[in-house]
N, C-alpha and C. Protein backbone atom coordinates (compact mmCIF):
# COMPACT_ATOMS: atom_id res chain seq x y z
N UNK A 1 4.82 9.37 3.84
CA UNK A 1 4.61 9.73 2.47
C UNK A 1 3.17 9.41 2.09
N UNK A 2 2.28 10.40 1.13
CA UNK A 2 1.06 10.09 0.59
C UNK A 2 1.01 8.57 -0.36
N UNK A 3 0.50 8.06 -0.34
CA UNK A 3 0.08 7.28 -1.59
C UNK A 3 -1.23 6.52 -1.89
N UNK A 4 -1.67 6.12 -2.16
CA UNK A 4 -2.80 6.02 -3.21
C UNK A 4 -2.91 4.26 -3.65
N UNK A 5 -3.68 3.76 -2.82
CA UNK A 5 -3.82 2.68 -2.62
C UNK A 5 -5.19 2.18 -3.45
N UNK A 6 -4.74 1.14 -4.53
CA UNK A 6 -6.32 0.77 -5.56
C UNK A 6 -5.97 -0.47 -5.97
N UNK A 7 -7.18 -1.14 -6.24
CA UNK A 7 -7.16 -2.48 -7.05
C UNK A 7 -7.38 -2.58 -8.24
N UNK A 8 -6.89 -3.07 -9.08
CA UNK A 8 -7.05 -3.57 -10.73
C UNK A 8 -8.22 -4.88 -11.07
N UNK A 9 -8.41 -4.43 -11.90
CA UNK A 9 -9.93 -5.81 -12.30
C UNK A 9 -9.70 -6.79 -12.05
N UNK A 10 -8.39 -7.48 -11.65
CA UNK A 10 -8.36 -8.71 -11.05
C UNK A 10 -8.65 -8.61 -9.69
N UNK A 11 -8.34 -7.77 -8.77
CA UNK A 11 -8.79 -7.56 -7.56
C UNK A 11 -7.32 -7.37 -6.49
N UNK A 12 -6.16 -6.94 -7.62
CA UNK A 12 -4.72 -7.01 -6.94
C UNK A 12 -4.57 -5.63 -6.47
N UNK A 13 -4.06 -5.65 -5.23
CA UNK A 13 -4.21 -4.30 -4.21
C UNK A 13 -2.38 -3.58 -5.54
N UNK A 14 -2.46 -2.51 -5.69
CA UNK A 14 -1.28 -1.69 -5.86
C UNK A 14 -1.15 -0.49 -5.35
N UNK A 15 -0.14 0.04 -5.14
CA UNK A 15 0.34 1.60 -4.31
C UNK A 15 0.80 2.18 -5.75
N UNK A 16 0.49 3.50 -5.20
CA UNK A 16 0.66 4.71 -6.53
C UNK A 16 1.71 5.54 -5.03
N UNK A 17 2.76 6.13 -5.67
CA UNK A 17 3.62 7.24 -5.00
C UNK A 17 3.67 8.40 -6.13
N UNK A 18 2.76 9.04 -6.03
CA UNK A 18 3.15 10.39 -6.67
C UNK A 18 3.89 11.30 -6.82
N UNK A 19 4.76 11.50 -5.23
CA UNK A 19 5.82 12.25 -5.62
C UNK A 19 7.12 11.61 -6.30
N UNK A 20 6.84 9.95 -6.06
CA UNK A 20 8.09 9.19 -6.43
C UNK A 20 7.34 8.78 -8.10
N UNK A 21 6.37 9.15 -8.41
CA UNK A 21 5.92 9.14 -9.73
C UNK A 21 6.17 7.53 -10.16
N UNK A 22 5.43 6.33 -8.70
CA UNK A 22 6.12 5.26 -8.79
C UNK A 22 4.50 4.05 -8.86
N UNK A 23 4.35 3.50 -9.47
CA UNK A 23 3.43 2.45 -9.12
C UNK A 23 3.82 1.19 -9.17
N UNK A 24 3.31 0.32 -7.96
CA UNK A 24 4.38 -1.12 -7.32
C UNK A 24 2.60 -1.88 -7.29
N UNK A 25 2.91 -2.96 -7.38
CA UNK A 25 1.88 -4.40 -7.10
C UNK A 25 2.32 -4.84 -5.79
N UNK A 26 1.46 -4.82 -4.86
CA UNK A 26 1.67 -5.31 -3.12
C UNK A 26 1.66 -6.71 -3.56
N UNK A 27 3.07 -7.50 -2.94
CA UNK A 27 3.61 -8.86 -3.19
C UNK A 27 3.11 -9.64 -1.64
N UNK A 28 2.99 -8.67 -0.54
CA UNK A 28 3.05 -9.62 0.46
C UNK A 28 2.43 -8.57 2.03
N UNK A 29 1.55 -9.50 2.58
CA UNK A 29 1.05 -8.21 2.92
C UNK A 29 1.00 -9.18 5.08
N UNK A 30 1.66 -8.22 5.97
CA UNK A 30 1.51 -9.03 7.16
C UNK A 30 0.49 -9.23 7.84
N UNK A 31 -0.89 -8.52 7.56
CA UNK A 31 -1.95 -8.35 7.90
C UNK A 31 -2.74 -8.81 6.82
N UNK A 32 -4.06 -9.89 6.80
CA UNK A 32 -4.73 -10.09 6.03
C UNK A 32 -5.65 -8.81 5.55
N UNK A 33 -6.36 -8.21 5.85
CA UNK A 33 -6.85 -7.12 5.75
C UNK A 33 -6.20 -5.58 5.57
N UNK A 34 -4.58 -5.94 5.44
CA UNK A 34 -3.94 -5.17 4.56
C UNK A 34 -3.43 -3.60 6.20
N UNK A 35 -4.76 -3.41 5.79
CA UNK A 35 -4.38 -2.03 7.36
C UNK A 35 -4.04 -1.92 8.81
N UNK A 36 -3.30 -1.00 8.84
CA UNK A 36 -2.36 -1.25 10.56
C UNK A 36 -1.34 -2.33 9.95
N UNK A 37 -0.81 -3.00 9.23
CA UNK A 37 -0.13 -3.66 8.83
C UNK A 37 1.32 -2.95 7.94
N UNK A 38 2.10 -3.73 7.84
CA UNK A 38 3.39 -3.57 6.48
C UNK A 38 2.91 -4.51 5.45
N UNK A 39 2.73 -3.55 4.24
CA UNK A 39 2.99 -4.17 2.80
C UNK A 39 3.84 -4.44 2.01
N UNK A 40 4.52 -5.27 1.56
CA UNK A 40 5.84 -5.15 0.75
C UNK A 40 5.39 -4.75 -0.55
N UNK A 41 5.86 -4.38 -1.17
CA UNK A 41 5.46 -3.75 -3.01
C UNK A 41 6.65 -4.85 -3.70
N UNK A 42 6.67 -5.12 -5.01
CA UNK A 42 6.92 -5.87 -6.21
C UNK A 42 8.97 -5.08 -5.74
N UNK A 43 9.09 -3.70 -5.68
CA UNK A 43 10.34 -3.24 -5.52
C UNK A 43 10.75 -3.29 -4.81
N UNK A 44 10.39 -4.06 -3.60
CA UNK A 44 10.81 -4.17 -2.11
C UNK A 44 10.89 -3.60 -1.36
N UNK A 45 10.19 -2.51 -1.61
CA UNK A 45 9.51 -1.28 -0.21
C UNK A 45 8.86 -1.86 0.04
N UNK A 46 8.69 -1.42 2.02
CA UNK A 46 8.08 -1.94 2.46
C UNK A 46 7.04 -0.80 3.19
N UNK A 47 5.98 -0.54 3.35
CA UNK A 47 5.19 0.18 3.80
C UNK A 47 4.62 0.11 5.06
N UNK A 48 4.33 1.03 5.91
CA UNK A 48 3.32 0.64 7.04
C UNK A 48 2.07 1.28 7.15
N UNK A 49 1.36 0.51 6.84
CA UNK A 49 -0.30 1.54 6.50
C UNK A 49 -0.95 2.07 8.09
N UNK A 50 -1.81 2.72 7.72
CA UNK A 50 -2.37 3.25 9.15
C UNK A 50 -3.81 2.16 9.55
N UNK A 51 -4.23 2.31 10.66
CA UNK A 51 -5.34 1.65 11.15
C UNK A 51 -6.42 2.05 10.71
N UNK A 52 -7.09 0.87 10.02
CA UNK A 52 -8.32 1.47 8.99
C UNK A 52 -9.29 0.07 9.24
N UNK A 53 -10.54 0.62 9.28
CA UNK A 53 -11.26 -0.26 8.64
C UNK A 53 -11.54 -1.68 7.74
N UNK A 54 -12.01 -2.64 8.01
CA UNK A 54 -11.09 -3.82 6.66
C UNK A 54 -12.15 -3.61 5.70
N UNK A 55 -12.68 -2.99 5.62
CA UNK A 55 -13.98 -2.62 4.75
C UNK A 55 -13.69 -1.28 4.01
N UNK A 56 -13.09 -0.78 3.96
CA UNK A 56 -12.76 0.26 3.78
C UNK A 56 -12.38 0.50 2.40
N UNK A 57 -13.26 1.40 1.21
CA UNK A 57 -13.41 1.54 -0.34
C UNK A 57 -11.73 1.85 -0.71
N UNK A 58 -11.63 1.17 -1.52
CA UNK A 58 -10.65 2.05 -2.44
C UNK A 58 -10.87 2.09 -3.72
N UNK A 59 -10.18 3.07 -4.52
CA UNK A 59 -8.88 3.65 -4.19
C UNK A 59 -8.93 5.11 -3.26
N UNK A 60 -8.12 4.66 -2.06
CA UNK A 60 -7.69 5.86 -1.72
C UNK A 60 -6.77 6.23 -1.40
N UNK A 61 -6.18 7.57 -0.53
CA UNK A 61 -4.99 8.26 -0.10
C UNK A 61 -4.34 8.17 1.26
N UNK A 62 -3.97 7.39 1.34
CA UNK A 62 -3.37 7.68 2.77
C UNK A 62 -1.91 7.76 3.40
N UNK A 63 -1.60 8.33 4.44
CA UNK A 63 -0.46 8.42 4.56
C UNK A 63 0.11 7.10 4.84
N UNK A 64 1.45 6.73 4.62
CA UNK A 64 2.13 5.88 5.15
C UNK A 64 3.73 5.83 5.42
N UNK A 65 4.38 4.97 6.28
CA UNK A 65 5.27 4.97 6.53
C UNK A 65 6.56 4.30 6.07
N UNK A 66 7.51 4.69 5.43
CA UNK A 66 8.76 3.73 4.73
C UNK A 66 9.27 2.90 5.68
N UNK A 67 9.61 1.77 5.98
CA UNK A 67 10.15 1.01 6.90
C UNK A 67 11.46 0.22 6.57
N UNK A 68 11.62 0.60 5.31
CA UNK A 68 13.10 0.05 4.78
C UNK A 68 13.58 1.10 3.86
N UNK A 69 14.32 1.88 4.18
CA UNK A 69 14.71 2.61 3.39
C UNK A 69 16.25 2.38 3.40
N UNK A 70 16.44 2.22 2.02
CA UNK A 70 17.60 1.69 1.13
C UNK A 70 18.52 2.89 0.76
């Protein structure tokens, strides 16, 4: 699924799902640098991001993978 990965002025990573018209606050993340990793979101999805850069600007789009689907 697309989503749309950005930080808020505090500097807190959140996921946007557009088709799920859903925005979650990343609670817990298994990779310090967030990518190639699973993110959990505030709703307890859990995500698997792709291999990126740890430098890498956001906000951006990338695909990712559901790993708990309820």
């Amino acid at each position: 699924m697309k989503v749309m990965i950005r930080k808020n002025a505090k500097g807190e990573a959140s996921v946007y799902a557009p088709k799920k018209d859903l925005e979650e606050p990343v609670v817990a993340m298994s990779r310090p640098e967030m990518w190639g990793g699973i993110v959990t979101l505030a709703n307890g999805w859990q995500l698997e991001l792709p291999e990126m850069a740890a430098d890498t600007r956001l906000p951006i789009t990338v695909e990712a993978r559901h790993v708990n689907r309820e």
